[in-house]
N, C-alpha and C. Protein backbone atom coordinates (compact mmCIF):
# COMPACT_ATOMS: atom_id res chain seq x y z
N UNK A 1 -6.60 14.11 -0.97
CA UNK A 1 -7.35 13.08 -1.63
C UNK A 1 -7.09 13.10 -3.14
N UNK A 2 -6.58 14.39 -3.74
CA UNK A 2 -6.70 14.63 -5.11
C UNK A 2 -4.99 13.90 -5.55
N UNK A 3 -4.41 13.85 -5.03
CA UNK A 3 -2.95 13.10 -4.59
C UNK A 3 -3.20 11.63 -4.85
N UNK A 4 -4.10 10.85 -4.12
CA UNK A 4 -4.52 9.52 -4.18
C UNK A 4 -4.90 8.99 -4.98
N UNK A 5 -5.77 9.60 -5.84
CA UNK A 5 -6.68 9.31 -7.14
C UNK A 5 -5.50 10.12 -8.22
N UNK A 6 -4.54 10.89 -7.65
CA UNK A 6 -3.86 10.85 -9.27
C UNK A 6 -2.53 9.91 -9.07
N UNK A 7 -2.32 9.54 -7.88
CA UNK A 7 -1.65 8.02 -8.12
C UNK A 7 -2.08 6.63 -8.51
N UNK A 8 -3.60 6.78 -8.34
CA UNK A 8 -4.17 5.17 -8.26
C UNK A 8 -4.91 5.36 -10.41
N UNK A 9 -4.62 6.53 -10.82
CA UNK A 9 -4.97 6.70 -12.02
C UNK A 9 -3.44 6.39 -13.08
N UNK A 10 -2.68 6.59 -12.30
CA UNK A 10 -1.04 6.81 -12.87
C UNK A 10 -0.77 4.86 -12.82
N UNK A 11 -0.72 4.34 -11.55
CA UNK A 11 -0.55 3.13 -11.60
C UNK A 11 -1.33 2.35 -11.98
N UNK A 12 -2.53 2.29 -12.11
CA UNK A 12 -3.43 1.24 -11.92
C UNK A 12 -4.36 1.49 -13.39
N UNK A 13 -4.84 2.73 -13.36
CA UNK A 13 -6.13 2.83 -14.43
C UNK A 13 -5.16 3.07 -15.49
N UNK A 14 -4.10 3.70 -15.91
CA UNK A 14 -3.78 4.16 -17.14
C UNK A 14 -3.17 3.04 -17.76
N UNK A 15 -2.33 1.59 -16.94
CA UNK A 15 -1.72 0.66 -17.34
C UNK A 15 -2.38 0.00 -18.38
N UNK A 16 -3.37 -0.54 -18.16
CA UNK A 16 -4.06 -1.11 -19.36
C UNK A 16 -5.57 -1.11 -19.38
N UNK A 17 -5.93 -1.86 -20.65
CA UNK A 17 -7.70 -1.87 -20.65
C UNK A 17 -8.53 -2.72 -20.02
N UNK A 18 -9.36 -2.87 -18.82
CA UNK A 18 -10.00 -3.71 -18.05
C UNK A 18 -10.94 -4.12 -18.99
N UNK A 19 -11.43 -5.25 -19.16
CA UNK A 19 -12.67 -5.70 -19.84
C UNK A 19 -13.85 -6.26 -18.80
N UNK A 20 -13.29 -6.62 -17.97
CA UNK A 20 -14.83 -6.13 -16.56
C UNK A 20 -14.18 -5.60 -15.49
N UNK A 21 -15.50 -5.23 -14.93
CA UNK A 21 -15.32 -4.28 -13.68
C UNK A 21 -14.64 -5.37 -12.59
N UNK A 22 -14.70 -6.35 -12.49
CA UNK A 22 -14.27 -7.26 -11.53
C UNK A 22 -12.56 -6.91 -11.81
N UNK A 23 -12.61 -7.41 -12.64
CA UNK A 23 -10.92 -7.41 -12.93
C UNK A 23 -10.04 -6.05 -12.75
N UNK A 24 -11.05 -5.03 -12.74
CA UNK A 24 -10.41 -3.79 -12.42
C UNK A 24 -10.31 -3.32 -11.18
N UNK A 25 -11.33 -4.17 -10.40
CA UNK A 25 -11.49 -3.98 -8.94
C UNK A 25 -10.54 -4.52 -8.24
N UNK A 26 -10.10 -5.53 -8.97
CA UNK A 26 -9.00 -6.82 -8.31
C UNK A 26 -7.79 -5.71 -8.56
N UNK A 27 -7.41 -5.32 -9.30
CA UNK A 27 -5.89 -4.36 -9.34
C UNK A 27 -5.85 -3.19 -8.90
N UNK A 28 -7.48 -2.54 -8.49
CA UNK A 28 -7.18 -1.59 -7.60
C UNK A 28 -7.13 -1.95 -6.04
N UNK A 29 -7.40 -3.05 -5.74
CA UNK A 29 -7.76 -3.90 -4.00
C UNK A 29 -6.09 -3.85 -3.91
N UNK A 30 -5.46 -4.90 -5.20
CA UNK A 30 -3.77 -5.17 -5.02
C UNK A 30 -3.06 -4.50 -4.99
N UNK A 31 -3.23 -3.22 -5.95
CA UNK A 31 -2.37 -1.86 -5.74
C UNK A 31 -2.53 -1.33 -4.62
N UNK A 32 -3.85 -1.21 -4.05
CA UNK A 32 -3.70 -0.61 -2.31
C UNK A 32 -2.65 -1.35 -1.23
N UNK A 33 -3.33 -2.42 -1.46
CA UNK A 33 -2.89 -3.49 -0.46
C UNK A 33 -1.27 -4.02 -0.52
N UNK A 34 -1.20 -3.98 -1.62
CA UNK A 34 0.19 -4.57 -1.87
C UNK A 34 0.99 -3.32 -1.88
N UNK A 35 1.33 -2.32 -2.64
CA UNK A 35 2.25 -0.72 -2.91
C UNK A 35 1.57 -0.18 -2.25
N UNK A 36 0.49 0.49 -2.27
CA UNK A 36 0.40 1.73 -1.27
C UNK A 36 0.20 1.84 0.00
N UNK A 37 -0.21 1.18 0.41
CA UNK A 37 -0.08 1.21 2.08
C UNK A 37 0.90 0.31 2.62
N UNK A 38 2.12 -0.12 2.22
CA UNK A 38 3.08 -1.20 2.40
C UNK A 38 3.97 0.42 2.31
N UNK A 39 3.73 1.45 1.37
CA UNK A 39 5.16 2.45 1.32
C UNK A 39 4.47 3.86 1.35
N UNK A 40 3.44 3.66 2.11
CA UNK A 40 2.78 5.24 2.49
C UNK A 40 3.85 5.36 4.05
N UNK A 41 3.98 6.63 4.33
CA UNK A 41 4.18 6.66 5.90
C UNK A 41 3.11 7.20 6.73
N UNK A 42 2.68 6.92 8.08
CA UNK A 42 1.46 6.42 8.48
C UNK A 42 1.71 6.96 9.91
N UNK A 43 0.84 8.31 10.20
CA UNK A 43 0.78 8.97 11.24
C UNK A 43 0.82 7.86 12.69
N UNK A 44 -0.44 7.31 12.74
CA UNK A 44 -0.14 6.12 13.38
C UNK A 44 1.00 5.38 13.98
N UNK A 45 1.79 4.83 13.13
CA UNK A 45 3.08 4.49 13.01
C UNK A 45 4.48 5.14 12.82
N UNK A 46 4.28 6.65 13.65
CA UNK A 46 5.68 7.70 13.71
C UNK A 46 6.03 7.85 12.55
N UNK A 47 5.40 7.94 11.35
CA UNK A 47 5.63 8.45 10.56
C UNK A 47 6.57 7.21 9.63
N UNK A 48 6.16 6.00 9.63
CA UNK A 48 6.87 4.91 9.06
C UNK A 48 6.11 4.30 8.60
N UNK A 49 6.63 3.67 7.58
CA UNK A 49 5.83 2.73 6.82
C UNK A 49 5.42 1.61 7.51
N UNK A 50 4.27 0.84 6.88
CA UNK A 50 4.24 -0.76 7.65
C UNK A 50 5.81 -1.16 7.97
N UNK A 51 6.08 -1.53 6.94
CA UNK A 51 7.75 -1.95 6.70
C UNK A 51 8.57 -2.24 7.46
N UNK A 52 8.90 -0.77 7.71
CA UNK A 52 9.62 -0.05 8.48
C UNK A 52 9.15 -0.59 10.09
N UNK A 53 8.10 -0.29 10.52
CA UNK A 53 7.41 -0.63 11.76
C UNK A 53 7.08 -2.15 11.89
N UNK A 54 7.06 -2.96 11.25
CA UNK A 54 7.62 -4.21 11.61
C UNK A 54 8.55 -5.01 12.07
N UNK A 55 9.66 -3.69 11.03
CA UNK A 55 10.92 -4.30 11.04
C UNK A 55 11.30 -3.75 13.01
N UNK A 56 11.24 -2.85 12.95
CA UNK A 56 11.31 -1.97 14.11
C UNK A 56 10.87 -3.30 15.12
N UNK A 57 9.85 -3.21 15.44
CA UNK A 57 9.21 -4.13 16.56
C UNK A 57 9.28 -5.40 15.82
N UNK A 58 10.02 -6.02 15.49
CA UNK A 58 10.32 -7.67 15.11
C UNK A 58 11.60 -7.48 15.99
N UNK A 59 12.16 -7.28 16.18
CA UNK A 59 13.57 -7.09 16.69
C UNK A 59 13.35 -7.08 17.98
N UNK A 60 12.48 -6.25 18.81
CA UNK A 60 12.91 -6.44 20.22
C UNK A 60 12.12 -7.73 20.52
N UNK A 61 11.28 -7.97 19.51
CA UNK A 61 9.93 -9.29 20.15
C UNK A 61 11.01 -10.87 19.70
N UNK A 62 11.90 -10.30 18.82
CA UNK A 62 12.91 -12.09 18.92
C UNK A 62 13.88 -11.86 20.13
N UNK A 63 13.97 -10.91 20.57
CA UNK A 63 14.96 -10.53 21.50
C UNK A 63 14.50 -11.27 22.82
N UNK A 64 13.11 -10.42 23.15
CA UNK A 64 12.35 -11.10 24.18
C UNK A 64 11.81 -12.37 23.77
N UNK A 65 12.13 -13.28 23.05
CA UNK A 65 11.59 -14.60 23.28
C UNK A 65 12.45 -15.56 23.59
């Protein structure tokens, strides 16, 4: 956990100065959503990223259609 919060402090909080809390909330929602869980690898998913596991199963599902 101490890993998470010193990435989301490295990307997100140290970049610049928020002047409300809204606006700081909005770039920590996008930094999750958009970079970190788009290029975490994900027990779930054999150890692959979303990405990766899309790309994976997009392929046999145009195959079978």
């Amino acid at each position: 956990m101490e890993n998470w919060f010193s990435l989301l402090q490295k990307n997100v909080l140290n970049q610049q100065s928020w002047t409300t809390r809204e606006q700081l909330r909005l770039a920590i929602v996008y930094w999750i959503e958009a970079r970190y869980h788009r290029r975490r690898r994900q027990r779930r998913l054999g150890k692959l990223t979303p990405i990766e596991f899309e790309t994976i199963m997009k392929d046999p599902a145009c195959l079978a259609a």
